[in-house]
C-alpha atoms as a PDB file:
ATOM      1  CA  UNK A   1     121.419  84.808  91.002  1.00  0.00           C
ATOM      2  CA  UNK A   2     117.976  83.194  91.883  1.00  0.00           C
ATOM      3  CA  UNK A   3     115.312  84.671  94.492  1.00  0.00           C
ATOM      4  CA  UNK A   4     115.800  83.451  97.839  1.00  0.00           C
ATOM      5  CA  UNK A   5     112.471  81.316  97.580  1.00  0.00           C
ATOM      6  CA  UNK A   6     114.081  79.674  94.362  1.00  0.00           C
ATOM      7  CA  UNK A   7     117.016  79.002  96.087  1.00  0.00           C
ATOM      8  CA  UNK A   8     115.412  78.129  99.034  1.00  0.00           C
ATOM      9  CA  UNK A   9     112.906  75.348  99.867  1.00  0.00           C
ATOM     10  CA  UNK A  10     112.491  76.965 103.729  1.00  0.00           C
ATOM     11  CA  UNK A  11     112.263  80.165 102.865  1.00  0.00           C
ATOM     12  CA  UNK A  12     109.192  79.372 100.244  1.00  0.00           C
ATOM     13  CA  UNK A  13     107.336  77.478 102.726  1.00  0.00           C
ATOM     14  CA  UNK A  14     107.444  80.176 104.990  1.00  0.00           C
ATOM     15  CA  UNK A  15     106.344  82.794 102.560  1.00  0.00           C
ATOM     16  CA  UNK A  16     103.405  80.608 101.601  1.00  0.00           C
ATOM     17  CA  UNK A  17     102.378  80.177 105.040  1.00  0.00           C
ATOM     18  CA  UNK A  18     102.419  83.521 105.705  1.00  0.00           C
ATOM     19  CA  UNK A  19     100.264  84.074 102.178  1.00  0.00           C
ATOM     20  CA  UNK A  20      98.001  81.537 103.763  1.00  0.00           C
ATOM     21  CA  UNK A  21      97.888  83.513 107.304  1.00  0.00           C
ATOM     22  CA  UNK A  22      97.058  86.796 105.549  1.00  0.00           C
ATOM     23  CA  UNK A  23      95.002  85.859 102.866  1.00  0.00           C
ATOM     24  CA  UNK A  24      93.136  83.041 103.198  1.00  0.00           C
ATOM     25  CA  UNK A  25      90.705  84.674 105.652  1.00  0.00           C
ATOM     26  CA  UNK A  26      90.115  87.532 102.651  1.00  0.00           C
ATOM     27  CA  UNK A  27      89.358  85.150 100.339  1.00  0.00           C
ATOM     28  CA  UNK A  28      87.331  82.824 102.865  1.00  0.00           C
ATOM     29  CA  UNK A  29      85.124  85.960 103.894  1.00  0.00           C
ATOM     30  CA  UNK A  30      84.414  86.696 100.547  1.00  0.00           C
ATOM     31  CA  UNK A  31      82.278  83.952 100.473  1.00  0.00           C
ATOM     32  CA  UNK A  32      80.408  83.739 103.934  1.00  0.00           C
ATOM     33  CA  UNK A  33      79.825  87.865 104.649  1.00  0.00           C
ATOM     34  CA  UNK A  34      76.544  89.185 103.047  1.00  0.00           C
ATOM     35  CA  UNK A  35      75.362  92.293 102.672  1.00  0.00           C
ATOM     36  CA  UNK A  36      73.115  92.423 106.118  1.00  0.00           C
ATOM     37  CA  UNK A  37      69.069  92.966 105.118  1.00  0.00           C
ATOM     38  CA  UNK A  38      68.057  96.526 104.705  1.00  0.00           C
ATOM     39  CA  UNK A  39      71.671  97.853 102.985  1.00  0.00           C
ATOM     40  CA  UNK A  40      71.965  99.005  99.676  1.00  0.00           C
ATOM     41  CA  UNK A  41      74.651  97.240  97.481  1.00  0.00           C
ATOM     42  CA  UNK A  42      76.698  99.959  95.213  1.00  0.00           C
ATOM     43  CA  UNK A  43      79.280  97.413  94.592  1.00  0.00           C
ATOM     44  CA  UNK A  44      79.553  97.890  90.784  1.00  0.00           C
ATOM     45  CA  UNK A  45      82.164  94.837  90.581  1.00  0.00           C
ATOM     46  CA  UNK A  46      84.302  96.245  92.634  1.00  0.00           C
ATOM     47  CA  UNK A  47      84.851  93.029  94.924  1.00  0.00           C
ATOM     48  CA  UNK A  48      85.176  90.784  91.572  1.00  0.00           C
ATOM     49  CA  UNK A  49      87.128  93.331  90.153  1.00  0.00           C
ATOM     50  CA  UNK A  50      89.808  93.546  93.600  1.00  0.00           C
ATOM     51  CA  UNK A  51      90.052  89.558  93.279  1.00  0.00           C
ATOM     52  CA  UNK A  52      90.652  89.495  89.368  1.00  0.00           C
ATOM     53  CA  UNK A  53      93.380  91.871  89.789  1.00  0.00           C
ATOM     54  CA  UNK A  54      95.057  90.944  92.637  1.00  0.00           C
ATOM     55  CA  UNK A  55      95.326  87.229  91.536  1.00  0.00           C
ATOM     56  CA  UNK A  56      96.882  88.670  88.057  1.00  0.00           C
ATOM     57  CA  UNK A  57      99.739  90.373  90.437  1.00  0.00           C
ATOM     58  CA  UNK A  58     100.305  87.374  92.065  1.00  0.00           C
ATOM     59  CA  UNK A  59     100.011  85.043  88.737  1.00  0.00           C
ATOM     60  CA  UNK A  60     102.504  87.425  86.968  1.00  0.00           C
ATOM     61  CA  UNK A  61     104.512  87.896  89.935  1.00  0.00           C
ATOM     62  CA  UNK A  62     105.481  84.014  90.582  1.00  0.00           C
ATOM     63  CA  UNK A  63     105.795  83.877  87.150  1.00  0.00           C
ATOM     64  CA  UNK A  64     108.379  86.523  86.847  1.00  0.00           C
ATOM     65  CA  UNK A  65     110.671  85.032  89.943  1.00  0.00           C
ATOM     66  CA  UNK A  66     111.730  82.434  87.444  1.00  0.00           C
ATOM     67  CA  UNK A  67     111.515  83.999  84.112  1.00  0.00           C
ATOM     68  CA  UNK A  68     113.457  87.289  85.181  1.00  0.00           C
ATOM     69  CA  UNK A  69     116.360  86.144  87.644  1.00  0.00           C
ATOM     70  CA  UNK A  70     118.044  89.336  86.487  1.00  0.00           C
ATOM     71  CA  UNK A  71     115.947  91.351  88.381  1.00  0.00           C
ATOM     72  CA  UNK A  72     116.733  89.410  91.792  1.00  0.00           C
ATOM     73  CA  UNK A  73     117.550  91.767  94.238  1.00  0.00           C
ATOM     74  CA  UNK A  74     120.595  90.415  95.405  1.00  0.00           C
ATOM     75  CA  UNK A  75     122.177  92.428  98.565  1.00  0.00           C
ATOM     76  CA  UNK A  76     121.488  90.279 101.993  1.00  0.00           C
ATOM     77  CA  UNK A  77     118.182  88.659 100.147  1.00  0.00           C
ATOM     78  CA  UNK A  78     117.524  86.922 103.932  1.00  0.00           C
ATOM     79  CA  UNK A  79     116.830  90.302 105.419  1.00  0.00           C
ATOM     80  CA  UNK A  80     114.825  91.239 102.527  1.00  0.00           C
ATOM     81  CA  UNK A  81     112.819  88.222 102.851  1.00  0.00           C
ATOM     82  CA  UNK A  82     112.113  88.633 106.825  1.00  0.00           C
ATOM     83  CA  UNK A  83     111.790  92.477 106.664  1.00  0.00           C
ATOM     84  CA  UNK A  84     108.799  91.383 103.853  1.00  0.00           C
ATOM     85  CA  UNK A  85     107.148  88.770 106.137  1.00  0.00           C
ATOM     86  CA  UNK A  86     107.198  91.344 108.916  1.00  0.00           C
ATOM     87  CA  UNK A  87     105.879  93.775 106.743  1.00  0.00           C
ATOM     88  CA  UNK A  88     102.920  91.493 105.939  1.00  0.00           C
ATOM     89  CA  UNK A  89     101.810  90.874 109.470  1.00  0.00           C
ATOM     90  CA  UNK A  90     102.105  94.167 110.446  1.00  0.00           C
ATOM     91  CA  UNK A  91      99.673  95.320 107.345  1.00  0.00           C
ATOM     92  CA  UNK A  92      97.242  92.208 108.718  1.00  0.00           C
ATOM     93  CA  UNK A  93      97.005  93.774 111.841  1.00  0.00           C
ATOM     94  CA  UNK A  94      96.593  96.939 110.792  1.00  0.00           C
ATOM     95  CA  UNK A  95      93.139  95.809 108.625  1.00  0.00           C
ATOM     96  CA  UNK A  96      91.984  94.103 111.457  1.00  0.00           C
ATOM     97  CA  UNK A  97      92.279  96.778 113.533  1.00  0.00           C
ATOM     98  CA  UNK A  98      90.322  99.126 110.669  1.00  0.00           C
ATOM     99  CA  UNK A  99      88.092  96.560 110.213  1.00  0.00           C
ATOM    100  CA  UNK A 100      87.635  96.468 114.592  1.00  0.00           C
ATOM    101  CA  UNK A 101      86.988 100.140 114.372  1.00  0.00           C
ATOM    102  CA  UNK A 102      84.751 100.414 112.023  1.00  0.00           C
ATOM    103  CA  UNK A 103      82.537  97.616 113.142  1.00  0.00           C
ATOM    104  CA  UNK A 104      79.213  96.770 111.808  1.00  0.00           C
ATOM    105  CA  UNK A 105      79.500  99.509 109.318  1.00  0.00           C
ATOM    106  CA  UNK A 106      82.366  96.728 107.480  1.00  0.00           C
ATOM    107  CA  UNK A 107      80.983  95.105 104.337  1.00  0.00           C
ATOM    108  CA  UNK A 108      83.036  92.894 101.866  1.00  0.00           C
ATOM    109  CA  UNK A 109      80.371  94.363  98.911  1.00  0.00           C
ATOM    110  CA  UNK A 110      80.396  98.614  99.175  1.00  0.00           C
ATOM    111  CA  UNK A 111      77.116  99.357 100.570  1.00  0.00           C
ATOM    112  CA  UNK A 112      75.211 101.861 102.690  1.00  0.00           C
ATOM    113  CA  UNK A 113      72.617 101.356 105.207  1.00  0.00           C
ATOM    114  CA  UNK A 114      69.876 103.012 107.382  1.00  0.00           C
ATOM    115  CA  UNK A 115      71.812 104.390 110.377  1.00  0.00           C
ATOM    116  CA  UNK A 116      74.979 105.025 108.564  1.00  0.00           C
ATOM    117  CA  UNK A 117      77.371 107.384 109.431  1.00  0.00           C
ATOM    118  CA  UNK A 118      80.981 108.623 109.075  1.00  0.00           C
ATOM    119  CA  UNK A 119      83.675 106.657 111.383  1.00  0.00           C
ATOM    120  CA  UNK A 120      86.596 109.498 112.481  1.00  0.00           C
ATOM    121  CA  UNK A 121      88.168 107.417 115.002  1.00  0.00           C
ATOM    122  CA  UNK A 122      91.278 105.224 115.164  1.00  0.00           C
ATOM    123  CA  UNK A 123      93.275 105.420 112.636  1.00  0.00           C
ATOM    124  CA  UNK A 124      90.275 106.722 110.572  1.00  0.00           C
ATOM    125  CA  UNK A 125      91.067 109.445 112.054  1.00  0.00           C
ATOM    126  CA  UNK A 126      94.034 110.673 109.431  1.00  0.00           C
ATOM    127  CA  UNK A 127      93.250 108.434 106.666  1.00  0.00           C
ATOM    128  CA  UNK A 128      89.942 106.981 105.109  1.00  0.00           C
ATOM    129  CA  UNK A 129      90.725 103.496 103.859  1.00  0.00           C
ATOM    130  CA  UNK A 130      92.959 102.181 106.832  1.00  0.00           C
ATOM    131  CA  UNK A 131      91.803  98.876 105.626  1.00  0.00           C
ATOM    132  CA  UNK A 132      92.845  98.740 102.332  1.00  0.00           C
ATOM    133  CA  UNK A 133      96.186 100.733 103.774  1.00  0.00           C
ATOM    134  CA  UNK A 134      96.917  96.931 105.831  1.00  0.00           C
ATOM    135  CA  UNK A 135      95.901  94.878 102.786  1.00  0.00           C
ATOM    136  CA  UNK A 136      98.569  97.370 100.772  1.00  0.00           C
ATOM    137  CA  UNK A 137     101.143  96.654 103.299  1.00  0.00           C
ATOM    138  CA  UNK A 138      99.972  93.182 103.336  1.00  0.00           C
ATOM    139  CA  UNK A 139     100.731  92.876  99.326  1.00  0.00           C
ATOM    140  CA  UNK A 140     104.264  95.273  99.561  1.00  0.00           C
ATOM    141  CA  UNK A 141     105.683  92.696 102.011  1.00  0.00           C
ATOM    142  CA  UNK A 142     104.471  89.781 100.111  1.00  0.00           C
ATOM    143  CA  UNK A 143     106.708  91.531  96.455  1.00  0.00           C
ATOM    144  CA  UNK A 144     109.524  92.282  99.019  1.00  0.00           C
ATOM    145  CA  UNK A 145     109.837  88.313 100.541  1.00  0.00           C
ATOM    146  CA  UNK A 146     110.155  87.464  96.930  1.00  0.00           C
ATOM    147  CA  UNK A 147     113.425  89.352  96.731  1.00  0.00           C
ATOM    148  CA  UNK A 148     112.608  90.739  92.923  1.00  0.00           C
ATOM    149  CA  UNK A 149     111.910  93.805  91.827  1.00  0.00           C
ATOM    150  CA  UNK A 150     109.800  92.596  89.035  1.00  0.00           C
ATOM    151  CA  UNK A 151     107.704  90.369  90.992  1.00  0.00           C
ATOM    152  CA  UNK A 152     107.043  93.416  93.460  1.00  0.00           C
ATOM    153  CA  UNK A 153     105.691  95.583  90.795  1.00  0.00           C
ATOM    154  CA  UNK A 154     103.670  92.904  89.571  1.00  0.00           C
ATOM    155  CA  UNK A 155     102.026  92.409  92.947  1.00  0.00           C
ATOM    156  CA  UNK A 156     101.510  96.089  93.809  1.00  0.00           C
ATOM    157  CA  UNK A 157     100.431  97.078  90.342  1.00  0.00           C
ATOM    158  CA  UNK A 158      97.579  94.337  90.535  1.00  0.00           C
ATOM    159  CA  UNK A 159      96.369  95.516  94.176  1.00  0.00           C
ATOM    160  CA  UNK A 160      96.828  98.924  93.320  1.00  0.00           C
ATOM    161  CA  UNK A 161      94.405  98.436  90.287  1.00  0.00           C
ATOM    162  CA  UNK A 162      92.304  96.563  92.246  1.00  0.00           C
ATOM    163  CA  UNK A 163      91.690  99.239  95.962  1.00  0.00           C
ATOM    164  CA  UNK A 164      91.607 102.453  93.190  1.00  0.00           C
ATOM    165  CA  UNK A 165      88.851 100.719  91.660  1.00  0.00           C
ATOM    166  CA  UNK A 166      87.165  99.921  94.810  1.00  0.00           C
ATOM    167  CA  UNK A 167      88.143 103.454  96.353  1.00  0.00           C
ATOM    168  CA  UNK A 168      86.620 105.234  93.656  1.00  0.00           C
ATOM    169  CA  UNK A 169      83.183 103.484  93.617  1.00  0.00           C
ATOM    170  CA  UNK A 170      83.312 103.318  97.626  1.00  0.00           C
ATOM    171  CA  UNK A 171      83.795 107.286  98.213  1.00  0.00           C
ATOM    172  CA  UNK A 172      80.649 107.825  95.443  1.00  0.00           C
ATOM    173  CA  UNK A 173      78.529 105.447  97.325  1.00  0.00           C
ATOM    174  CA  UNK A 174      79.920 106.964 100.420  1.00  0.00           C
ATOM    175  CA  UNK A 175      79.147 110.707  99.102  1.00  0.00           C
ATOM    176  CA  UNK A 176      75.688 109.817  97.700  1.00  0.00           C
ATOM    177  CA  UNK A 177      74.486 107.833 100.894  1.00  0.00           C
ATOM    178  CA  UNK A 178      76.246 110.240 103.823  1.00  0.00           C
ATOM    179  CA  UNK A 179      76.152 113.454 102.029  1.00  0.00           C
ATOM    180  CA  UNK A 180      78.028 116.170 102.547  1.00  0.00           C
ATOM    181  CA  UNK A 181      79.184 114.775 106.208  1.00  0.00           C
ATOM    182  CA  UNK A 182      81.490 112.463 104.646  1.00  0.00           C
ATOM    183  CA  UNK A 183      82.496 114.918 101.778  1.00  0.00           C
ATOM    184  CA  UNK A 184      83.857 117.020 104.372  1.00  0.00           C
ATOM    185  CA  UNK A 185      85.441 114.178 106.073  1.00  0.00           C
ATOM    186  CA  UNK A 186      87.236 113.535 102.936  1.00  0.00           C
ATOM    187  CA  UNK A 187      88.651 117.130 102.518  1.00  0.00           C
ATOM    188  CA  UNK A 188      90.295 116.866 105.973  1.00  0.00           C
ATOM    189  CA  UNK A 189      92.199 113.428 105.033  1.00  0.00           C
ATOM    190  CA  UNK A 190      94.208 111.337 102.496  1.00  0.00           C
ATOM    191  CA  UNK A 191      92.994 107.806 101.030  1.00  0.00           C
ATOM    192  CA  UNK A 192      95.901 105.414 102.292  1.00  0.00           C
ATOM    193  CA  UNK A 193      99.138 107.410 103.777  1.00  0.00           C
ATOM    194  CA  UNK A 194      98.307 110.115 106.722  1.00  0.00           C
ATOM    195  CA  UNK A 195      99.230 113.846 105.225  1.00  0.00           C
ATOM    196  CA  UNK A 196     100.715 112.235 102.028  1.00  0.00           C
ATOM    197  CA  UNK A 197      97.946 109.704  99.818  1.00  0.00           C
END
């Protein structure tokens, strides 16, 4: 048995619309948003490094729908598919609403600025990296619409190389630039799941 967007010329165009509705605005971002004057870049890659991986999960995952049909995940593949999609709009309004919350403190480079300070609210409240929680969500949904279980660790192995990357240069920026403020922000929550990651 094929993948449902194999199979499926409908089904494909939908998942690459939705692709399109998530993503595009990441990747069109990425190119407009600067670092505002005054801030102090402590990127170290990490944005290059997010993109590099993430398009290797999603290279190796399309890849893999065709080259591994035997790991198709076969029961009722159309509620896989919408449960996916649904999955992927709910994680892209999730990281808008981080990225609302946070406001002028969001950056697509990790850097710190004059002013700075630690964000508790929302749903910053529990976790520290709500954003990168909705992009997660964002990339899950995307590996569950393609209805195979290789293809979904493809696409979650490359984001999940790419935010523990960024996490891990973020929180030292973060710690070096807000001090002990945000250290003790981070003892009281978890990176990505509230009370669990």
């Amino acid at each position: 048995m094929q993948a449902l967007i194999v199979e499926s010329h409908f089904h494909r165009i939908v998942l690459y619309a939705a692709m399109f509705a998530c993503f595009a605005p990441e990747w069109i971002g990425s190119f407009f948003q600067r670092v505002e004057k005054g801030a102090v870049k402590h990127d170290r890659g990490s944005h290059v490094v997010i993109y590099v991986a993430m398009f290797a999960g999603f290279f190796v995952a399309f890849w893999c729908v065709n080259a591994f049909p035997a790991a198709t995940l076969a029961w009722n593949q159309p509620l896989q598919f919408w449960c996916g999609i649904a999955i992927m709009f709910a994680g892209l309004a999730f990281r808008w609403y981080a990225i609302f919350v946070l406001g002028r403190f969001f950056t697509r480079d990790v850097a710190t600025r004059a002013g700075q300070y630690v964000v508790d609210s929302g749903p910053y409240r529990l976790i520290r990296h709500p954003s990168y929680t909705g992009g997660l969500m964002m990339f899950l949904g995307n590996g569950l619409a393609m209805t195979n279980w290789v293809s979904l660790s493809a696409i979650l192995f490359g984001a999940l190389v790419g935010y523990g990357y960024r996490v891990h240069v973020e929180e030292q920026a973060l710690c070096a630039g807000l001090g002990d403020p945000y250290r003790q922000y981070m003892r009281r929550t978890r990176r990505f799941i509230p009370h669990v990651w």
